[in-house]
N, C-alpha and C. Protein backbone atom coordinates (compact mmCIF):
# COMPACT_ATOMS: atom_id res chain seq x y z
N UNK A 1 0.83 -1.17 0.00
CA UNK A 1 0.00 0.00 0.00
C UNK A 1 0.88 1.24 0.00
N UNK A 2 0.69 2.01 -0.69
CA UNK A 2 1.24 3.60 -0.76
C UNK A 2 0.28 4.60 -0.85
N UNK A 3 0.28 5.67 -0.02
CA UNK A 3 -0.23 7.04 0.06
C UNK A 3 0.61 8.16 0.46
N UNK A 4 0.44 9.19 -0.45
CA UNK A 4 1.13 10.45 -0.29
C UNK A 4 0.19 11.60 0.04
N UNK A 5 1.23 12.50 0.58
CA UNK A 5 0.74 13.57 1.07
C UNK A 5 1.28 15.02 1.39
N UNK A 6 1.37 16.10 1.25
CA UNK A 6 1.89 17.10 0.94
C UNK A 6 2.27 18.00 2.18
N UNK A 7 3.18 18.50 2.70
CA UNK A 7 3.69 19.27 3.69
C UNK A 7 3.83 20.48 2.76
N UNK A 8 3.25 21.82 3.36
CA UNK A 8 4.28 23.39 3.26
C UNK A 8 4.59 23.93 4.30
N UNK A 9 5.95 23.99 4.09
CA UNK A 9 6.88 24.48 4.93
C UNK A 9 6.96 26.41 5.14
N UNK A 10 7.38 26.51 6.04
CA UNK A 10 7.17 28.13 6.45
C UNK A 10 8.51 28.81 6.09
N UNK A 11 10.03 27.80 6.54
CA UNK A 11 11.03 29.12 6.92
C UNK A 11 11.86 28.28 6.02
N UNK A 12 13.25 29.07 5.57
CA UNK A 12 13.91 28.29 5.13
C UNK A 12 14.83 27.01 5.53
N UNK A 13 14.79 27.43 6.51
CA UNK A 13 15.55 25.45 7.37
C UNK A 13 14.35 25.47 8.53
N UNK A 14 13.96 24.07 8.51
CA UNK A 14 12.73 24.41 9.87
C UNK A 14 13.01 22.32 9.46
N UNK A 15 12.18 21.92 10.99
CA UNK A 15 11.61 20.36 10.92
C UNK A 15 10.18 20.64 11.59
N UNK A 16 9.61 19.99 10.70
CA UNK A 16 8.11 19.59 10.48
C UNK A 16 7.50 17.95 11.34
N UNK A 17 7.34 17.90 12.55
CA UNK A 17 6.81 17.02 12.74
C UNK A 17 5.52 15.79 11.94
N UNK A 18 5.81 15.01 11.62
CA UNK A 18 4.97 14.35 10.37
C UNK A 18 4.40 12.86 10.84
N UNK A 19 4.89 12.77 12.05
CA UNK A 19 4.47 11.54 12.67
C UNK A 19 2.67 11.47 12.82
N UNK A 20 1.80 12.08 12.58
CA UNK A 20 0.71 11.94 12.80
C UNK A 20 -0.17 11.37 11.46
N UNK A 21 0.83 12.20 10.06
CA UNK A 21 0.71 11.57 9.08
C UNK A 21 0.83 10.44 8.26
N UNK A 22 2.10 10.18 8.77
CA UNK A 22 2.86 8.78 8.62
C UNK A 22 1.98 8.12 9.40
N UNK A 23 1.22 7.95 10.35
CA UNK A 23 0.52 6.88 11.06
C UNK A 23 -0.57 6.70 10.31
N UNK A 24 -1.29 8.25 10.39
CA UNK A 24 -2.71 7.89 9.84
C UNK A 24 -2.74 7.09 8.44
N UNK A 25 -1.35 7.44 7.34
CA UNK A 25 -1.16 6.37 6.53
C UNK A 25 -0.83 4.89 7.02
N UNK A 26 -0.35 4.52 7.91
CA UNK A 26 -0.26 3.47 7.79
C UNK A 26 -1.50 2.75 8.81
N UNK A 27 -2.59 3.69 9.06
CA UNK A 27 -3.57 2.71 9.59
C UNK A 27 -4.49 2.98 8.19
N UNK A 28 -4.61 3.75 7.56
CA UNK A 28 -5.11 3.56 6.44
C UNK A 28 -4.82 2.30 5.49
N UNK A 29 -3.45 1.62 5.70
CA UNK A 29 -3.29 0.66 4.69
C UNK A 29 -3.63 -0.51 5.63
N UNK A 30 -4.14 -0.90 6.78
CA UNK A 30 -4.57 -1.71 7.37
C UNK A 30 -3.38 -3.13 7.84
N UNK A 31 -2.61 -2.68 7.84
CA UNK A 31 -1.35 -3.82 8.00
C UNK A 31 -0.95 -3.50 9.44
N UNK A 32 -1.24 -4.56 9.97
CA UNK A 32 -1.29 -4.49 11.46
C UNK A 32 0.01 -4.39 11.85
N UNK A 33 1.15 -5.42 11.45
CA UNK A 33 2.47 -5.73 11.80
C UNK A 33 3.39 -5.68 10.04
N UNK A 34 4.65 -4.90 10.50
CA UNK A 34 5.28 -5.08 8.88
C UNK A 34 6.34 -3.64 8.95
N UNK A 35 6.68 -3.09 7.95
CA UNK A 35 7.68 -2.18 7.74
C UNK A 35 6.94 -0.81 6.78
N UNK A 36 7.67 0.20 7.15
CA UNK A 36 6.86 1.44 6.60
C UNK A 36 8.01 2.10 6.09
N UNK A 37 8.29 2.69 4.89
CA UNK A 37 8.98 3.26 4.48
C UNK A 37 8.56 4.44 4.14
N UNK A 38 9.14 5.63 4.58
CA UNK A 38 9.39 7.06 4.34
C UNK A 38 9.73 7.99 4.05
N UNK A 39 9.22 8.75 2.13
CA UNK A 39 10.08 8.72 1.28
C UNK A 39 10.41 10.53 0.70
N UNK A 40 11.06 11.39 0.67
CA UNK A 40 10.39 12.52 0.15
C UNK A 40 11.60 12.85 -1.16
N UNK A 41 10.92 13.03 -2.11
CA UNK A 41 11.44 13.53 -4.05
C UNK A 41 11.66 13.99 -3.96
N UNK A 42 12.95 14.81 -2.81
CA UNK A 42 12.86 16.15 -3.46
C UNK A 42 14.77 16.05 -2.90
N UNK A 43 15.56 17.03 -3.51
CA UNK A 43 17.10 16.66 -2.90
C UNK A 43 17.61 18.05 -1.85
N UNK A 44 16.71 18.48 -1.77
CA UNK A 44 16.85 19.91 -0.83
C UNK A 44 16.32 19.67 0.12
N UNK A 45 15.66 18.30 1.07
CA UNK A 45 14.83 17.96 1.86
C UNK A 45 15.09 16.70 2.78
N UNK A 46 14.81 16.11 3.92
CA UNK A 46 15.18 14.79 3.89
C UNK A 46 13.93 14.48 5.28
N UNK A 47 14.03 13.33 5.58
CA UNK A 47 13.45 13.11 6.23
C UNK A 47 14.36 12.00 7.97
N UNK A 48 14.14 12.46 9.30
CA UNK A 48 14.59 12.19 10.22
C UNK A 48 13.67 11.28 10.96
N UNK A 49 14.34 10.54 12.07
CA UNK A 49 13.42 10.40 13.43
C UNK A 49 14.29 11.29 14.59
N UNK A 50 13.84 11.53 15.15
CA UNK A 50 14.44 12.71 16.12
C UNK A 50 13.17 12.39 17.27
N UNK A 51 13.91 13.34 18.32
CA UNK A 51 12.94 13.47 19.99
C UNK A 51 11.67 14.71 19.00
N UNK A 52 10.31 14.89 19.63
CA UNK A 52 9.60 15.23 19.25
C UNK A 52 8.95 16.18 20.29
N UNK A 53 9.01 15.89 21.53
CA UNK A 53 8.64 16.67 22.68
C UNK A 53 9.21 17.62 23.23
N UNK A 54 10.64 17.78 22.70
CA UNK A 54 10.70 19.46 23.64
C UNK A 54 11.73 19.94 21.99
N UNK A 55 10.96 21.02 21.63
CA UNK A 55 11.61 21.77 20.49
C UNK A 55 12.97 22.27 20.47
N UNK A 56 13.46 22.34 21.60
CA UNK A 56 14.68 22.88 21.99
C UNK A 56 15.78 21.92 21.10
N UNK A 57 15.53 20.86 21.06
CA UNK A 57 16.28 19.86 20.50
C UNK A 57 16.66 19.92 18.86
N UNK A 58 14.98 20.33 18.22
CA UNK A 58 15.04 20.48 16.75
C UNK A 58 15.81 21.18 16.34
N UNK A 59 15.90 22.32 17.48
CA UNK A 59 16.78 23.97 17.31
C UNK A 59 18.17 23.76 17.24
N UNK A 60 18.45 23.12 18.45
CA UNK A 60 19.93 22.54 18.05
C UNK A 60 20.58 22.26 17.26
N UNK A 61 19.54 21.13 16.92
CA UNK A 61 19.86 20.31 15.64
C UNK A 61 20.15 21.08 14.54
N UNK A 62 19.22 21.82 14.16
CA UNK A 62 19.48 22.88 12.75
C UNK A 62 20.67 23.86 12.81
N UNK A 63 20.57 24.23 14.04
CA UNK A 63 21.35 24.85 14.42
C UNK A 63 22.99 24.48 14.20
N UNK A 64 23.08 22.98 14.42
CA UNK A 64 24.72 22.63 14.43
C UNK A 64 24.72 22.44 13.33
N UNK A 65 23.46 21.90 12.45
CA UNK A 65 23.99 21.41 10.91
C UNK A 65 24.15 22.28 10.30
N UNK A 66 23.85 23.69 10.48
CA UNK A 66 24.21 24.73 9.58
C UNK A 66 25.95 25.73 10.15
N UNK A 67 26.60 24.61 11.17
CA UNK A 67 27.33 25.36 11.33
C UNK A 67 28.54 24.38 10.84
N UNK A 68 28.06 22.99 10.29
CA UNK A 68 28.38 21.81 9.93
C UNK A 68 28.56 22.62 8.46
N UNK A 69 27.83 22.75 7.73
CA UNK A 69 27.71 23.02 6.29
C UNK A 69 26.73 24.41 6.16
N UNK A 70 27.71 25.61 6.32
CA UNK A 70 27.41 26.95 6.46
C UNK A 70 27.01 27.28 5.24
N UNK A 71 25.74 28.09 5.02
CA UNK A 71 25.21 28.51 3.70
C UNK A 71 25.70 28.84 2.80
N UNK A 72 27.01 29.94 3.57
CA UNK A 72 27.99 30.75 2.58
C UNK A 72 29.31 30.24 2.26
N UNK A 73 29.05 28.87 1.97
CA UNK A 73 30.95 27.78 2.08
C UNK A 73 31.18 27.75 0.80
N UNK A 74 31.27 28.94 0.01
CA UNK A 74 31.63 29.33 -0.93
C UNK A 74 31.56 28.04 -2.40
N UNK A 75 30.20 27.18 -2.22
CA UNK A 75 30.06 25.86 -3.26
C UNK A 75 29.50 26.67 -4.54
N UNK A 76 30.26 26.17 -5.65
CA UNK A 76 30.12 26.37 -6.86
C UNK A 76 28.59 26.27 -7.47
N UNK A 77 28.03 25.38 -6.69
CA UNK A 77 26.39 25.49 -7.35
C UNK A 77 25.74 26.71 -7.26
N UNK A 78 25.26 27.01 -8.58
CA UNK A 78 24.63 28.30 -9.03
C UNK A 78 23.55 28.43 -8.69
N UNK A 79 22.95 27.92 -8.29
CA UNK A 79 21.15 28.48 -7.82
C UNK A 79 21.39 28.56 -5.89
N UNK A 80 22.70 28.68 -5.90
CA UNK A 80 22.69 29.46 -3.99
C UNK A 80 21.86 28.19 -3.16
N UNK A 81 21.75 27.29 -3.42
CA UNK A 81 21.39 26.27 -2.69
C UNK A 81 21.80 24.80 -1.76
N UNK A 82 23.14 24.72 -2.46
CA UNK A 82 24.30 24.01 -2.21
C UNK A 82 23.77 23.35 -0.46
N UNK A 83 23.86 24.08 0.36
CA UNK A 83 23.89 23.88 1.57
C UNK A 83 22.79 22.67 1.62
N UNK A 84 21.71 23.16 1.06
CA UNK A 84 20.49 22.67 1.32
C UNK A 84 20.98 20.84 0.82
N UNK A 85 21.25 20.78 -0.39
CA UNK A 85 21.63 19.72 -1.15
C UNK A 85 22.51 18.61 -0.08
N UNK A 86 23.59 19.09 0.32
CA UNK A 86 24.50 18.66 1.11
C UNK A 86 23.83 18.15 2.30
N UNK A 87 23.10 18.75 3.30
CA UNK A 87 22.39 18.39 4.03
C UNK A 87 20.93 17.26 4.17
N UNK A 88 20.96 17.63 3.05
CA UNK A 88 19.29 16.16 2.32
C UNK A 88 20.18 15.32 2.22
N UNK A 89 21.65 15.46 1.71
CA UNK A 89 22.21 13.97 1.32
C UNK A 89 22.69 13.47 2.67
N UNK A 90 23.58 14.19 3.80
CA UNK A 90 23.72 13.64 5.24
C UNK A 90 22.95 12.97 5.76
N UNK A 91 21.50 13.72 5.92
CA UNK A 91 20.27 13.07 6.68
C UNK A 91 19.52 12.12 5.77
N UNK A 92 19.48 12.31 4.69
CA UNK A 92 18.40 10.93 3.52
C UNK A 92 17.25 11.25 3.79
N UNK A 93 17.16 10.57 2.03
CA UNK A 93 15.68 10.82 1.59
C UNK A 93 14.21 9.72 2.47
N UNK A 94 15.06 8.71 3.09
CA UNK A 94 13.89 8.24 3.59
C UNK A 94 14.22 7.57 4.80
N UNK A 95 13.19 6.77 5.22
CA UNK A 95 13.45 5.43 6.44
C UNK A 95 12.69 4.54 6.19
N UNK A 96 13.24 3.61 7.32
CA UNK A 96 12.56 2.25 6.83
C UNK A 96 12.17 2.27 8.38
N UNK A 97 10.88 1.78 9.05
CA UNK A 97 10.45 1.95 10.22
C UNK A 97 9.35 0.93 10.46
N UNK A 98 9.66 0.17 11.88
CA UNK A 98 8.61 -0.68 11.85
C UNK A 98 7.78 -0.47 12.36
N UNK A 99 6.24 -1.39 12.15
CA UNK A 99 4.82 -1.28 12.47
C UNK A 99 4.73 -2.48 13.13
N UNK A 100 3.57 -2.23 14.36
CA UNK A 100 3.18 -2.86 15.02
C UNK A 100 2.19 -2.40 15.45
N UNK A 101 0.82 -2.97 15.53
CA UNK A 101 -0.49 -2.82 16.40
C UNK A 101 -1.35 -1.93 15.44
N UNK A 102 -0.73 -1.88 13.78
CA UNK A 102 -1.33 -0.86 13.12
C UNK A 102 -0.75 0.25 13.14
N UNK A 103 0.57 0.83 14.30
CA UNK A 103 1.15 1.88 14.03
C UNK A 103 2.63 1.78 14.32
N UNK A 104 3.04 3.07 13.80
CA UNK A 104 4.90 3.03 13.96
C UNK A 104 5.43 2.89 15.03
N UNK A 105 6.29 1.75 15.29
CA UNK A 105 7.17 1.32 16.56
C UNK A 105 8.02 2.41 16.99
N UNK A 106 7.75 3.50 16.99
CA UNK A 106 8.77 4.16 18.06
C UNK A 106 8.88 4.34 19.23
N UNK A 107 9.97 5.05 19.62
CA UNK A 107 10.24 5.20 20.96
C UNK A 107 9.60 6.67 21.59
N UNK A 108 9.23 6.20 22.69
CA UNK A 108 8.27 7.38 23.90
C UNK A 108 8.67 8.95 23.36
N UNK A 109 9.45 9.24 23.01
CA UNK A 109 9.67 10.56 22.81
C UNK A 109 10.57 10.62 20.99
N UNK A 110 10.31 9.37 20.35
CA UNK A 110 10.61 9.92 18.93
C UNK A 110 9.41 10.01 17.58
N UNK A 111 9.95 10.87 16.99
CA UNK A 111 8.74 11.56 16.12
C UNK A 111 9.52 11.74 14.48
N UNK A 112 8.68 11.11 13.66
CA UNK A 112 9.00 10.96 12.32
C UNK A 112 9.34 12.64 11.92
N UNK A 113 9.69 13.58 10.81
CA UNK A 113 10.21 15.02 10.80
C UNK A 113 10.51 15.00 10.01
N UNK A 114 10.12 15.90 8.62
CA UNK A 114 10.30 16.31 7.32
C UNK A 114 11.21 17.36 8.04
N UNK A 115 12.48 17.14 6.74
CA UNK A 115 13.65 18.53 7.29
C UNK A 115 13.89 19.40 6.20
N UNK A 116 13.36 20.73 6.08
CA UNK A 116 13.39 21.38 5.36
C UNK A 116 14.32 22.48 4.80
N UNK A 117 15.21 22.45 4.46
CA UNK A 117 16.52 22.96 3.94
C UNK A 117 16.19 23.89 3.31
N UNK A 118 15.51 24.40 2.05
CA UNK A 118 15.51 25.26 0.71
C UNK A 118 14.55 25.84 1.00
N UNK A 119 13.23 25.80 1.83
CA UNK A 119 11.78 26.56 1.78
C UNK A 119 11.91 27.99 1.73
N UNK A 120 10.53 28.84 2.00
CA UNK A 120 9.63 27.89 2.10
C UNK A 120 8.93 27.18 0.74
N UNK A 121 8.64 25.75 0.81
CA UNK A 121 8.24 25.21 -0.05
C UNK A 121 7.07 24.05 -0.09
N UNK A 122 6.29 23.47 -0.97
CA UNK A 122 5.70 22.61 -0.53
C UNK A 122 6.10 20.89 -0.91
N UNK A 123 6.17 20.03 0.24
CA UNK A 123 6.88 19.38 -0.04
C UNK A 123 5.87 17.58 -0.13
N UNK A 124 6.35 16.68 -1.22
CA UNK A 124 5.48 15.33 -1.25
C UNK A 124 6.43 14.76 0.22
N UNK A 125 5.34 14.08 0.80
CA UNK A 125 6.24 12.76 1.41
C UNK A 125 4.98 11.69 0.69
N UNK A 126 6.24 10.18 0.59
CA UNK A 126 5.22 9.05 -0.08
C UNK A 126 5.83 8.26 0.81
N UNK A 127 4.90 7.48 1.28
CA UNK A 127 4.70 6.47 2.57
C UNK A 127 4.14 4.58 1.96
N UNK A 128 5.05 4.37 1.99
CA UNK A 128 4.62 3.20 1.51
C UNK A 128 4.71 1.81 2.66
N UNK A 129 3.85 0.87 2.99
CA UNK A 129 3.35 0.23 3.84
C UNK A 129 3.42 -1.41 3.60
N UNK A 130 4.60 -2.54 4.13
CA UNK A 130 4.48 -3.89 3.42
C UNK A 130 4.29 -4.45 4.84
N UNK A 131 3.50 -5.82 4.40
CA UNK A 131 3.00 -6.48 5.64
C UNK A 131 4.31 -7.40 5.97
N UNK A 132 4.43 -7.64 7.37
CA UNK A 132 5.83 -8.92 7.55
C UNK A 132 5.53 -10.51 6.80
C-alpha cells in the first residue's frame, strides 16, 4: 500500500513534525504488523526520526547542521542552494520503520520530521506500507 501527502513548509531550514501523518497512513493501509517506508522527491529535503517533545532539541539540531555546512561555504552550485543539497544527502531521503499494532514502533519521545533545507516550499512525502 502507498499514500502520499503534501507538507508546506514556512522558513527556510525548519523540521516539520509528520508523525501523525505517517501513522494515519499506515492505519489507512490496514497492516497491522510489517515495515513502513518514508520517502520525500525532493534533494533539498530529507526526512529524520528525532525526539519530538521538547523543540529545543530540533533547534539545536538545525542549528549545528548549519554550522556543519554553512550557507555561505563558498560551493560552486549556481542556484545558492548548495547547503540545502549537502544536508538532504547527510540526513536521507527516507526510512525504513517498523509497524506494530497498526502503528509506527517508536520510541516514547521519537517523532517521524520532514527537514526542510531550501523553503519555504511545498513538499510530497510518499509512505509506503508492506505487511511482515
Amino acid at each position: 500500500m502507498m499514500a502520499e501527502f503534501r507538507v508546506s513548509t514556512r522558513a527556510r531550514i525548519a523540521l516539520i513534525d509528520i508523525t501523525g501523518e505517517v501513522n494515519a497512513a499506515v492505519a489507512h493501509a490496514g497492516i497491522r504488523a510489517g515495515l513502513c517506508n518514508v520517502f520525500v522527491p525532493h534533494t533539498t529535503a530529507a526526512v529524520i526520526v528525532s525526539e519530538n517533545a521538547d523543540p529545543d532539541v530540533g533547534s539545536d539540531l538545525l542549528a549545528h547542521l548549519e554550522r556543519l555546512v554553512p550557507r555561505d561555504g563558498g560551493f560552486r552550485h549556481a542556484e545558492g542552494n548548495a547547503q540545502a543539497h549537502i544536508l538532504s544527502v547527510m540526513l536521507g531521503v527516507s526510512l525504513n520503520l517498523p509497524v506494530s499494532g497498526g502503528r509506527l514502533r517508536l520510541g516514547r519521545w521519537q517523532g517521524v520530521m520532514l527537514a526542510e533545507f531550501d523553503g519555504p516550499r511545498e513538499r510530497s512525502v510518499i509512505v509506503s506500507v508492506a505487511p511482515e
